[in-house]
PDB file of N, CA and C in Angstrom:
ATOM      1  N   UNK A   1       0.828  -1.198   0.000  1.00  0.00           N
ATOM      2  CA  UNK A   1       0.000   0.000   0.000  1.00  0.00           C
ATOM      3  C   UNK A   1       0.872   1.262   0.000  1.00  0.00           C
ATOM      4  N   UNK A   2       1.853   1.191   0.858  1.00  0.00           N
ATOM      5  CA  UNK A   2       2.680   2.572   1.180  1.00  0.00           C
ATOM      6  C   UNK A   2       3.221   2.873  -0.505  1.00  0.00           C
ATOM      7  N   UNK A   3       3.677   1.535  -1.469  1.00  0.00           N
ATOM      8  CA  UNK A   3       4.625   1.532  -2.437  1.00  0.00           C
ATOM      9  C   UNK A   3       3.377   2.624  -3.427  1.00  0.00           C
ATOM     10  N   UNK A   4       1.939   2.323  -3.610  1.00  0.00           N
ATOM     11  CA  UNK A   4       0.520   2.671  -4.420  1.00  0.00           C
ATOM     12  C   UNK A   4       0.708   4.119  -4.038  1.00  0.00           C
ATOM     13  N   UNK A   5       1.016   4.308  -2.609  1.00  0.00           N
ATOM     14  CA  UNK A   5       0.888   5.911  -2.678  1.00  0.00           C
ATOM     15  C   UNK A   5       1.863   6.712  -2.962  1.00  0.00           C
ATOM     16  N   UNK A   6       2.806   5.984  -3.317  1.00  0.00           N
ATOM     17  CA  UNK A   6       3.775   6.637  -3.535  1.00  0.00           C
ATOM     18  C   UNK A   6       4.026   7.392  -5.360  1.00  0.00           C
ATOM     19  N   UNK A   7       3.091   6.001  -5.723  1.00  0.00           N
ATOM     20  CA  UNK A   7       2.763   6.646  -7.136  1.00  0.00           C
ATOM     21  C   UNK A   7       1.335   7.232  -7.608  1.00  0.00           C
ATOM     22  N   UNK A   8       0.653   7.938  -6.291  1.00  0.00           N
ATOM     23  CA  UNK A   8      -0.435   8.715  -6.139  1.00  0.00           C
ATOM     24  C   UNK A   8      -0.248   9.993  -6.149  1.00  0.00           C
ATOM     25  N   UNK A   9       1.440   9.977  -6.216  1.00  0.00           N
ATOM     26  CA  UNK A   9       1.734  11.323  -5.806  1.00  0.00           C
ATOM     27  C   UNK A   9       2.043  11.917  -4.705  1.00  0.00           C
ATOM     28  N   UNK A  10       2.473  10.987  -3.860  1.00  0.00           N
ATOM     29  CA  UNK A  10       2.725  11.110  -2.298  1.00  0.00           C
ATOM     30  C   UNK A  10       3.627  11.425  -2.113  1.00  0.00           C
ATOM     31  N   UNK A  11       4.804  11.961  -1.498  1.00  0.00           N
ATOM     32  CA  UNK A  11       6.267  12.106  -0.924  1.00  0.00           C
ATOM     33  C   UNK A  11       6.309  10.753   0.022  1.00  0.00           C
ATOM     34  N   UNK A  12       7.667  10.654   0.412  1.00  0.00           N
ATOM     35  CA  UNK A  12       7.573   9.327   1.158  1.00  0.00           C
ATOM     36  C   UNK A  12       6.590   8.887   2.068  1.00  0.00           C
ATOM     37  N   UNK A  13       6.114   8.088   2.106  1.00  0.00           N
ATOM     38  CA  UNK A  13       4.838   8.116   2.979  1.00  0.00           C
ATOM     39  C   UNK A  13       4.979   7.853   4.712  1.00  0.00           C
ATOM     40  N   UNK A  14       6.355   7.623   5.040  1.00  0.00           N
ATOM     41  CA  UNK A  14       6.371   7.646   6.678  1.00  0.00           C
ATOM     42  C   UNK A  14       6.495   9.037   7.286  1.00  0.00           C
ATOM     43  N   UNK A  15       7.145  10.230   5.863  1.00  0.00           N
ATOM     44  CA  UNK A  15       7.816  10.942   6.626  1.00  0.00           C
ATOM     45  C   UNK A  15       6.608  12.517   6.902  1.00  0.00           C
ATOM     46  N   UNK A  16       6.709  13.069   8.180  1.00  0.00           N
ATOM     47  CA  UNK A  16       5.333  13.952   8.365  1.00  0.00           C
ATOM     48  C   UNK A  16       6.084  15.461   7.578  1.00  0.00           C
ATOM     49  N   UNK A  17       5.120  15.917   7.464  1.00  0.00           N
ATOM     50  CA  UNK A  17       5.729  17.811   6.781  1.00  0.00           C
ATOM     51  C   UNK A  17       5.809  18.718   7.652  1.00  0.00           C
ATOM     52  N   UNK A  18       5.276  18.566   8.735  1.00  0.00           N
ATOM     53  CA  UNK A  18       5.320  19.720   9.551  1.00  0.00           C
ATOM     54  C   UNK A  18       6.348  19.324  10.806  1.00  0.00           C
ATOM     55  N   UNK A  19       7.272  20.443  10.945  1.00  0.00           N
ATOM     56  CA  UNK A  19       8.314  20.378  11.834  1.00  0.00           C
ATOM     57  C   UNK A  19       9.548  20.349  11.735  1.00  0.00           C
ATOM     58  N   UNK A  20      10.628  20.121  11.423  1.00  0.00           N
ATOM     59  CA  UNK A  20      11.501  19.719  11.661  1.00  0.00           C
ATOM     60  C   UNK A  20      12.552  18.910  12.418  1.00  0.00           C
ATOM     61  N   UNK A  21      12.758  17.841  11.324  1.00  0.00           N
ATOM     62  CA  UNK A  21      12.867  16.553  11.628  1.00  0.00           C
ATOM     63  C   UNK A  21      14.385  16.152  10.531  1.00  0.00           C
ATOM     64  N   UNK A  22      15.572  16.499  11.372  1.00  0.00           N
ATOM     65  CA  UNK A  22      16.774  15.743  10.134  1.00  0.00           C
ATOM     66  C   UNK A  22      17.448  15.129  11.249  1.00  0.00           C
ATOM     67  N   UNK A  23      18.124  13.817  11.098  1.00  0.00           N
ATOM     68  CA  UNK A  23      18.570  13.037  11.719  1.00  0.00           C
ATOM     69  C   UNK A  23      17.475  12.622  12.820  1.00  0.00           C
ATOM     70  N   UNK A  24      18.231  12.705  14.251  1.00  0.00           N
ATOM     71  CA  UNK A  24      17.728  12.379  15.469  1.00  0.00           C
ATOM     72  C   UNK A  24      17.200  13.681  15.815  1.00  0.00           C
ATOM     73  N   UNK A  25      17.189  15.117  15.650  1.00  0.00           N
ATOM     74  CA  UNK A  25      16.942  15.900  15.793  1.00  0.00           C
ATOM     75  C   UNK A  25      15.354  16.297  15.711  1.00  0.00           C
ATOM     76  N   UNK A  26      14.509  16.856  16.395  1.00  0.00           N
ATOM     77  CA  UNK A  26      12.780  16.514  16.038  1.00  0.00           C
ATOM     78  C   UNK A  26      12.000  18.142  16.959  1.00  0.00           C
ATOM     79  N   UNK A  27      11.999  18.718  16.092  1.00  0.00           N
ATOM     80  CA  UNK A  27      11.540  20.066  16.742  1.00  0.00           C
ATOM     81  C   UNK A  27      10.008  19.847  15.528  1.00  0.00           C
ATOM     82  N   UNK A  28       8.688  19.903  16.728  1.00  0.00           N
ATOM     83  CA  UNK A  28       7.457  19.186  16.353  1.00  0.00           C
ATOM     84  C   UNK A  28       7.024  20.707  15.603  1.00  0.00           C
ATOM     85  N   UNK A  29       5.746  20.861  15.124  1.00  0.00           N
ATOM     86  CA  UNK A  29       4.961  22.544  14.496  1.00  0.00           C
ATOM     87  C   UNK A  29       4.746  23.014  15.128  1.00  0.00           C
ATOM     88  N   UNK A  30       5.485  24.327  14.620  1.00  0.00           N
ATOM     89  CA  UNK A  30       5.258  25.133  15.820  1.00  0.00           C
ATOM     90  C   UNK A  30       5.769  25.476  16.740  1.00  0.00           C
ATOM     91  N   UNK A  31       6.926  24.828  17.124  1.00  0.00           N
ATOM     92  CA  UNK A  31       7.672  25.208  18.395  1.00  0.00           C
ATOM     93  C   UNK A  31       9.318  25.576  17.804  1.00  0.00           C
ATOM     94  N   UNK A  32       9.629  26.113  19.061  1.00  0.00           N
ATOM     95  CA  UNK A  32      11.148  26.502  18.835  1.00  0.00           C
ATOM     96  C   UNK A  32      12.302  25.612  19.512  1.00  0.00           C
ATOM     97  N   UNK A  33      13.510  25.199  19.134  1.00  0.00           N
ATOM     98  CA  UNK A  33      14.324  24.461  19.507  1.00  0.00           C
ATOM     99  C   UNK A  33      15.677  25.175  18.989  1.00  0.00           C
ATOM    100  N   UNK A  34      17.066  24.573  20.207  1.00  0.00           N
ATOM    101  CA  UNK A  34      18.038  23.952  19.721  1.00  0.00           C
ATOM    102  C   UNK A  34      18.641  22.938  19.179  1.00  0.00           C
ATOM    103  N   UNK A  35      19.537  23.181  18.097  1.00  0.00           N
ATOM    104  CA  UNK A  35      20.044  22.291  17.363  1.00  0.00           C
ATOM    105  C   UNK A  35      21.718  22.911  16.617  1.00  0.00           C
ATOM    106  N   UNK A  36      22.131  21.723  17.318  1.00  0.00           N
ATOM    107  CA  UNK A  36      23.608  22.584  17.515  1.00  0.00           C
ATOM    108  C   UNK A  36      24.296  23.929  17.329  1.00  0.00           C
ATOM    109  N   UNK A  37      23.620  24.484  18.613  1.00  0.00           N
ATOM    110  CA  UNK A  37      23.649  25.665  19.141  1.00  0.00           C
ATOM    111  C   UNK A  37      22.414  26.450  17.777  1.00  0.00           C
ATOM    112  N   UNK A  38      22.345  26.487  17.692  1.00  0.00           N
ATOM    113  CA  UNK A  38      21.311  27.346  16.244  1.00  0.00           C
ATOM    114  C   UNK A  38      20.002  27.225  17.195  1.00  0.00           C
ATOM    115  N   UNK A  39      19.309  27.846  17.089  1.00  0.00           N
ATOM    116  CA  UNK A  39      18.182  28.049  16.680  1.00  0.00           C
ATOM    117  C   UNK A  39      17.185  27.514  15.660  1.00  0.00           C
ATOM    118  N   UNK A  40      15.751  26.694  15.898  1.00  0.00           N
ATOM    119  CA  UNK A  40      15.724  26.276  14.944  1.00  0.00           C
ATOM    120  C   UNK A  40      14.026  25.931  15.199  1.00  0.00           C
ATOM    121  N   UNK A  41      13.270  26.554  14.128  1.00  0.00           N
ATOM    122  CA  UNK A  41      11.551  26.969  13.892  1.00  0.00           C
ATOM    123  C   UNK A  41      11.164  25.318  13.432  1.00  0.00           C
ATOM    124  N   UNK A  42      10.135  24.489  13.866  1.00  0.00           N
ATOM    125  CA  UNK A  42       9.324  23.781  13.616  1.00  0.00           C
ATOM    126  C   UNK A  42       8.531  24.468  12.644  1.00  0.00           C
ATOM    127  N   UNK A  43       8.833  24.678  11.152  1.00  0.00           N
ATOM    128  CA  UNK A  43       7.580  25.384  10.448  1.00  0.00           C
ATOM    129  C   UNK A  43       6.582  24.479   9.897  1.00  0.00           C
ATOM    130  N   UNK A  44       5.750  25.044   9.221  1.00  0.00           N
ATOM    131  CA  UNK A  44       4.551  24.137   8.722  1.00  0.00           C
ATOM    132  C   UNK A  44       4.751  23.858   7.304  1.00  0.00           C
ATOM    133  N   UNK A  45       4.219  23.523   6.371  1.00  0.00           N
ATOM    134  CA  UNK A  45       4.158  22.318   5.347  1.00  0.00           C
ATOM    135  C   UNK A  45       4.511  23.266   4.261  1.00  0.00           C
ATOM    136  N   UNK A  46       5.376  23.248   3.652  1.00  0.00           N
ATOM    137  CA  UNK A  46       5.674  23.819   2.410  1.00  0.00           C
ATOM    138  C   UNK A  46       4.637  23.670   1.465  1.00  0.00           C
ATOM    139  N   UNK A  47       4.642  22.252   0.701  1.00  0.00           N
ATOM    140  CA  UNK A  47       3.546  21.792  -0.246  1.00  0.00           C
ATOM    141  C   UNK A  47       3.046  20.816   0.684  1.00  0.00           C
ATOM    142  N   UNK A  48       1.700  20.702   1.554  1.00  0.00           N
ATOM    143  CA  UNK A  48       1.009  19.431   2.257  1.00  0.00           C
ATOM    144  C   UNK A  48       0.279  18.886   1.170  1.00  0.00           C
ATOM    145  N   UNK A  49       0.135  19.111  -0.161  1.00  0.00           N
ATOM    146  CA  UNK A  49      -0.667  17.831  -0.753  1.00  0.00           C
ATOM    147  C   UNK A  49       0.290  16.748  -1.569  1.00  0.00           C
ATOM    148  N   UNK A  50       1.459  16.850  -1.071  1.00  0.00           N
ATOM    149  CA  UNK A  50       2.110  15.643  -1.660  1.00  0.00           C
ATOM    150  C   UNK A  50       2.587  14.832   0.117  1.00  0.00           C
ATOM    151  N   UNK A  51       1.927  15.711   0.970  1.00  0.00           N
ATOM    152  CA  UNK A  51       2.109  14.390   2.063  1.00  0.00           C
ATOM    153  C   UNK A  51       0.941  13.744   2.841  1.00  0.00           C
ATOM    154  N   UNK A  52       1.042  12.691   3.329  1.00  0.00           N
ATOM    155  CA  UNK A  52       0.455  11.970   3.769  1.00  0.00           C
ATOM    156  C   UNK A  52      -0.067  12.252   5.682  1.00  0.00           C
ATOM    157  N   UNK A  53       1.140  12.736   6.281  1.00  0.00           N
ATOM    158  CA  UNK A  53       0.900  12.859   7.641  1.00  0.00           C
ATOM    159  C   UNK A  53       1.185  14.492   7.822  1.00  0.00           C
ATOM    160  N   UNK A  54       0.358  15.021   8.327  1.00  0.00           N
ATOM    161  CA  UNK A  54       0.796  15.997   8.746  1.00  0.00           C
ATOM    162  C   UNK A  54       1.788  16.769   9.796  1.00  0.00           C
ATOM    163  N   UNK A  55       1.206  15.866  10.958  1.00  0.00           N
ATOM    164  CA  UNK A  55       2.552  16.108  12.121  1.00  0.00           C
ATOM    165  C   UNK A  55       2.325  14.850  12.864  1.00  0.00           C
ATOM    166  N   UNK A  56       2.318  13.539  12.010  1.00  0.00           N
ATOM    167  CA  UNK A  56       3.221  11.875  12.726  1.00  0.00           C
ATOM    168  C   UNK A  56       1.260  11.582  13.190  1.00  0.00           C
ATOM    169  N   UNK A  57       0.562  12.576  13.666  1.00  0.00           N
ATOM    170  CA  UNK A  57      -0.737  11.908  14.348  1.00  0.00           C
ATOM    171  C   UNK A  57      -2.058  12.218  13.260  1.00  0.00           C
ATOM    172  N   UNK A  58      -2.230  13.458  12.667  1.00  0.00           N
ATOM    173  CA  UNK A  58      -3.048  13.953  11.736  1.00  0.00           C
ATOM    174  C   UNK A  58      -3.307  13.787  10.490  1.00  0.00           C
ATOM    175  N   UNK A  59      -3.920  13.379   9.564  1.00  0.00           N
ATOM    176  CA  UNK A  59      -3.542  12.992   8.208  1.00  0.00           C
ATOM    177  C   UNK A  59      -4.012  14.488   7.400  1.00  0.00           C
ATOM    178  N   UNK A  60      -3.126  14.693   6.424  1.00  0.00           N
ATOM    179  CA  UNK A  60      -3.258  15.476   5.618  1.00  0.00           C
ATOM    180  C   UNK A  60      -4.692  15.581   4.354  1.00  0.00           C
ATOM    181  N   UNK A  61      -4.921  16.931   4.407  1.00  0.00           N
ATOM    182  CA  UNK A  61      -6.347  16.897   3.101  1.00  0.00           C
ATOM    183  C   UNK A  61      -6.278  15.804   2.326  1.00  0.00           C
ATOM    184  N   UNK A  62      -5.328  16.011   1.698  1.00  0.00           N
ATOM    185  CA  UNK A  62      -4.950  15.031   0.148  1.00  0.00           C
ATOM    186  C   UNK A  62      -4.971  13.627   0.766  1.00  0.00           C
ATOM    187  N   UNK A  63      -4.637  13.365   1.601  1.00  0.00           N
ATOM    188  CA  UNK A  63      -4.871  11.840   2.544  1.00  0.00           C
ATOM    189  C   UNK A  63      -6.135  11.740   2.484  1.00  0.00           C
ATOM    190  N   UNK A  64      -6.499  12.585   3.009  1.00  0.00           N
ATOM    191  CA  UNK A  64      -7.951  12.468   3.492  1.00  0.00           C
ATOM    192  C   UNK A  64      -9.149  12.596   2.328  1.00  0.00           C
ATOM    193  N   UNK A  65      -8.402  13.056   1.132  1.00  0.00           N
ATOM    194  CA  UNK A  65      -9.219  13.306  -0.061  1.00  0.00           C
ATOM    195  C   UNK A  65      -8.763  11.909  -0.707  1.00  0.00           C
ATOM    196  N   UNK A  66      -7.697  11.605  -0.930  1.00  0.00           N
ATOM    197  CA  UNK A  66      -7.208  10.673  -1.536  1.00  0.00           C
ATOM    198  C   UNK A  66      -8.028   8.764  -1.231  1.00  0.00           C
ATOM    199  N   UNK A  67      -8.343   9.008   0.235  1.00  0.00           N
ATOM    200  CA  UNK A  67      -8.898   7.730   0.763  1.00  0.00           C
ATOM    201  C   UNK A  67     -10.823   8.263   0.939  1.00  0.00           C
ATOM    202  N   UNK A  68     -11.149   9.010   0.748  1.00  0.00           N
ATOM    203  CA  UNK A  68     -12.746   9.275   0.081  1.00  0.00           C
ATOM    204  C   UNK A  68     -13.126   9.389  -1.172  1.00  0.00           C
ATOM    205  N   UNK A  69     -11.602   9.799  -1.828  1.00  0.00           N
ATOM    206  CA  UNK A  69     -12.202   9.641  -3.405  1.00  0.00           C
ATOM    207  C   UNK A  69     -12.323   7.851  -3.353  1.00  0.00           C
ATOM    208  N   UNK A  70     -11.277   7.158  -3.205  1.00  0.00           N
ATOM    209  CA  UNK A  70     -10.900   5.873  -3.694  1.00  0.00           C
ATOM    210  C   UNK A  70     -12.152   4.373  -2.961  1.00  0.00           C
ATOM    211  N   UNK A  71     -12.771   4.999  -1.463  1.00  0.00           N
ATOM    212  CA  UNK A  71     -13.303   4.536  -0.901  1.00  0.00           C
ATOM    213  C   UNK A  71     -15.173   5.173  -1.978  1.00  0.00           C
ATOM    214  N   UNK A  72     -15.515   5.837  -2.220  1.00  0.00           N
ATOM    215  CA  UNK A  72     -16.473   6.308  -3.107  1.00  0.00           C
ATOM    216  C   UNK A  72     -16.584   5.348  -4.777  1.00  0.00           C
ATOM    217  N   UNK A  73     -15.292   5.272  -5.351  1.00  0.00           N
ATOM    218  CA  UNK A  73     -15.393   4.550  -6.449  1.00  0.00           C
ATOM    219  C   UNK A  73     -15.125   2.918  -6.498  1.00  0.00           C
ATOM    220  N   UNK A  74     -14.975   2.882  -5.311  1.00  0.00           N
ATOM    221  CA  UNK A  74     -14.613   1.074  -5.142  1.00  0.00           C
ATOM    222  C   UNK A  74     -13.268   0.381  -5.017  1.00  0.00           C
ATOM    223  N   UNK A  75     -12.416   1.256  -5.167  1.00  0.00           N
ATOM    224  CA  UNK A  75     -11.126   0.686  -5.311  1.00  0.00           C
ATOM    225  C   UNK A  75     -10.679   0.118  -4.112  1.00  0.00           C
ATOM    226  N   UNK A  76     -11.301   0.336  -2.793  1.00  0.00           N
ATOM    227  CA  UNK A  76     -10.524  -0.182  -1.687  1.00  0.00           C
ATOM    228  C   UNK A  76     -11.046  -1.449  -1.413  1.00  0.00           C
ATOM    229  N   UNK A  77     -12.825  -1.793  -2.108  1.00  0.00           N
ATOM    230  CA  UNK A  77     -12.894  -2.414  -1.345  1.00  0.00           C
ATOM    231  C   UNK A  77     -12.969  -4.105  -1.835  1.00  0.00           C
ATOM    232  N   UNK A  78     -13.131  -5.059  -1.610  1.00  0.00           N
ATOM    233  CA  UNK A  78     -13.240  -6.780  -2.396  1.00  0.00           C
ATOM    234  C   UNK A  78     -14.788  -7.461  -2.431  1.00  0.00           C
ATOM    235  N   UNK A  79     -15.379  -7.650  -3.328  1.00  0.00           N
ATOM    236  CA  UNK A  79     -15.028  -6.635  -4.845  1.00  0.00           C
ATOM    237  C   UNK A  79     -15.277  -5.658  -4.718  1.00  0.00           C
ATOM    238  N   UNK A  80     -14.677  -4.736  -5.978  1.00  0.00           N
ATOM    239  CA  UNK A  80     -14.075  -3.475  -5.953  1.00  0.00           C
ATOM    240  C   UNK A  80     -16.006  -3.056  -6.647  1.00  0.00           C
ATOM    241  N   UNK A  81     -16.393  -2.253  -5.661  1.00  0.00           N
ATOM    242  CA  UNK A  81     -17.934  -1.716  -6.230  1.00  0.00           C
ATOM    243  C   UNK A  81     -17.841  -0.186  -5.571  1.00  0.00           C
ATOM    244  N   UNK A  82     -18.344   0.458  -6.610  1.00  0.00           N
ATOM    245  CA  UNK A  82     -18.906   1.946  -5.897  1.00  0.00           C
ATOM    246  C   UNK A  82     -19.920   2.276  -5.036  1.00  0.00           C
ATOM    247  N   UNK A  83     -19.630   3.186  -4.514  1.00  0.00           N
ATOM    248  CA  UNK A  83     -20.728   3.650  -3.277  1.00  0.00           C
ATOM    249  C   UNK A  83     -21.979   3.370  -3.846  1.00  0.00           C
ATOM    250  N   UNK A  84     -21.960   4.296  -5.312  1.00  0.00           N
ATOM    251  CA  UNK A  84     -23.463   4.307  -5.919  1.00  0.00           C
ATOM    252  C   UNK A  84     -24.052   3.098  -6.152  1.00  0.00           C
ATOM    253  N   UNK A  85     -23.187   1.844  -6.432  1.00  0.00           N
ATOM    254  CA  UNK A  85     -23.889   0.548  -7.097  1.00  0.00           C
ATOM    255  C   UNK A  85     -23.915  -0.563  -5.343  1.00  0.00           C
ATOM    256  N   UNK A  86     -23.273  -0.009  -4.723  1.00  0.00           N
ATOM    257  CA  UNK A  86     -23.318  -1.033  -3.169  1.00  0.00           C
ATOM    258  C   UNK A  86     -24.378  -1.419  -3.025  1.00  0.00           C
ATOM    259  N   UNK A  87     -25.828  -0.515  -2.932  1.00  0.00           N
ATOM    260  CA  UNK A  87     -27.125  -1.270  -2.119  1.00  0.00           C
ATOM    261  C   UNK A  87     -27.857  -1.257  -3.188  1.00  0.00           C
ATOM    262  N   UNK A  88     -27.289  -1.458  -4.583  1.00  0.00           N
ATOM    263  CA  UNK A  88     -28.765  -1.440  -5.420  1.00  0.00           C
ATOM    264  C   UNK A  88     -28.897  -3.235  -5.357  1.00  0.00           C
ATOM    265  N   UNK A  89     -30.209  -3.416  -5.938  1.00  0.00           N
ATOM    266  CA  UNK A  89     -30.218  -5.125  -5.778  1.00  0.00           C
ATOM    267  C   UNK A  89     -30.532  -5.755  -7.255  1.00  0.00           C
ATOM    268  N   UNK A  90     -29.867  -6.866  -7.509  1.00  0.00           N
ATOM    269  CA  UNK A  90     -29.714  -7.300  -8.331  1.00  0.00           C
ATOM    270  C   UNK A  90     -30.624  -7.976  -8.978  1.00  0.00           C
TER     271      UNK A  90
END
């Protein structure tokens, strides 16, 4: 699944956009930190519709658009049927 979103247009899909996060280093949104000796802003999402998490707990629009479009046309589910054709009867 992670590999599908990745060609959905996703950026890596573990990694969150908001904050700053290189190495072991993890200053969350929004807040201020040191990092070897510097100074250093947790900012918010440059482009958030190529990510998946927003800050590690929240999912991003495009997540959140991405799994209502796909859940609406059938693709998630076995067999793959749309919302519209689910309760009609055969």
């Amino acid at each position: 699944m992670l590999y599908a979103l990745q060609f959905a247009g996703f950026a890596d899909p573990l990694k969150v956009c908001c904050g700053y996060h290189v190495n072991f280093d993890h200053i969350w949104c929004g807040n201020k930190g040191k990092v070897n000796d510097s100074v250093v802003y947790g900012a918010s999402c440059k482009d958030p519709s190529v990510f998946i998490s927003w800050d590690g707990v929240h999912h991003s629009q495009a997540a959140n658009q991405w799994v209502a479009d796909h859940t609406q046309n059938g693709s998630l589910t076995d067999p793959p049927i749309p919302v519209t054709q689910a309760c009609r009867r055969m």
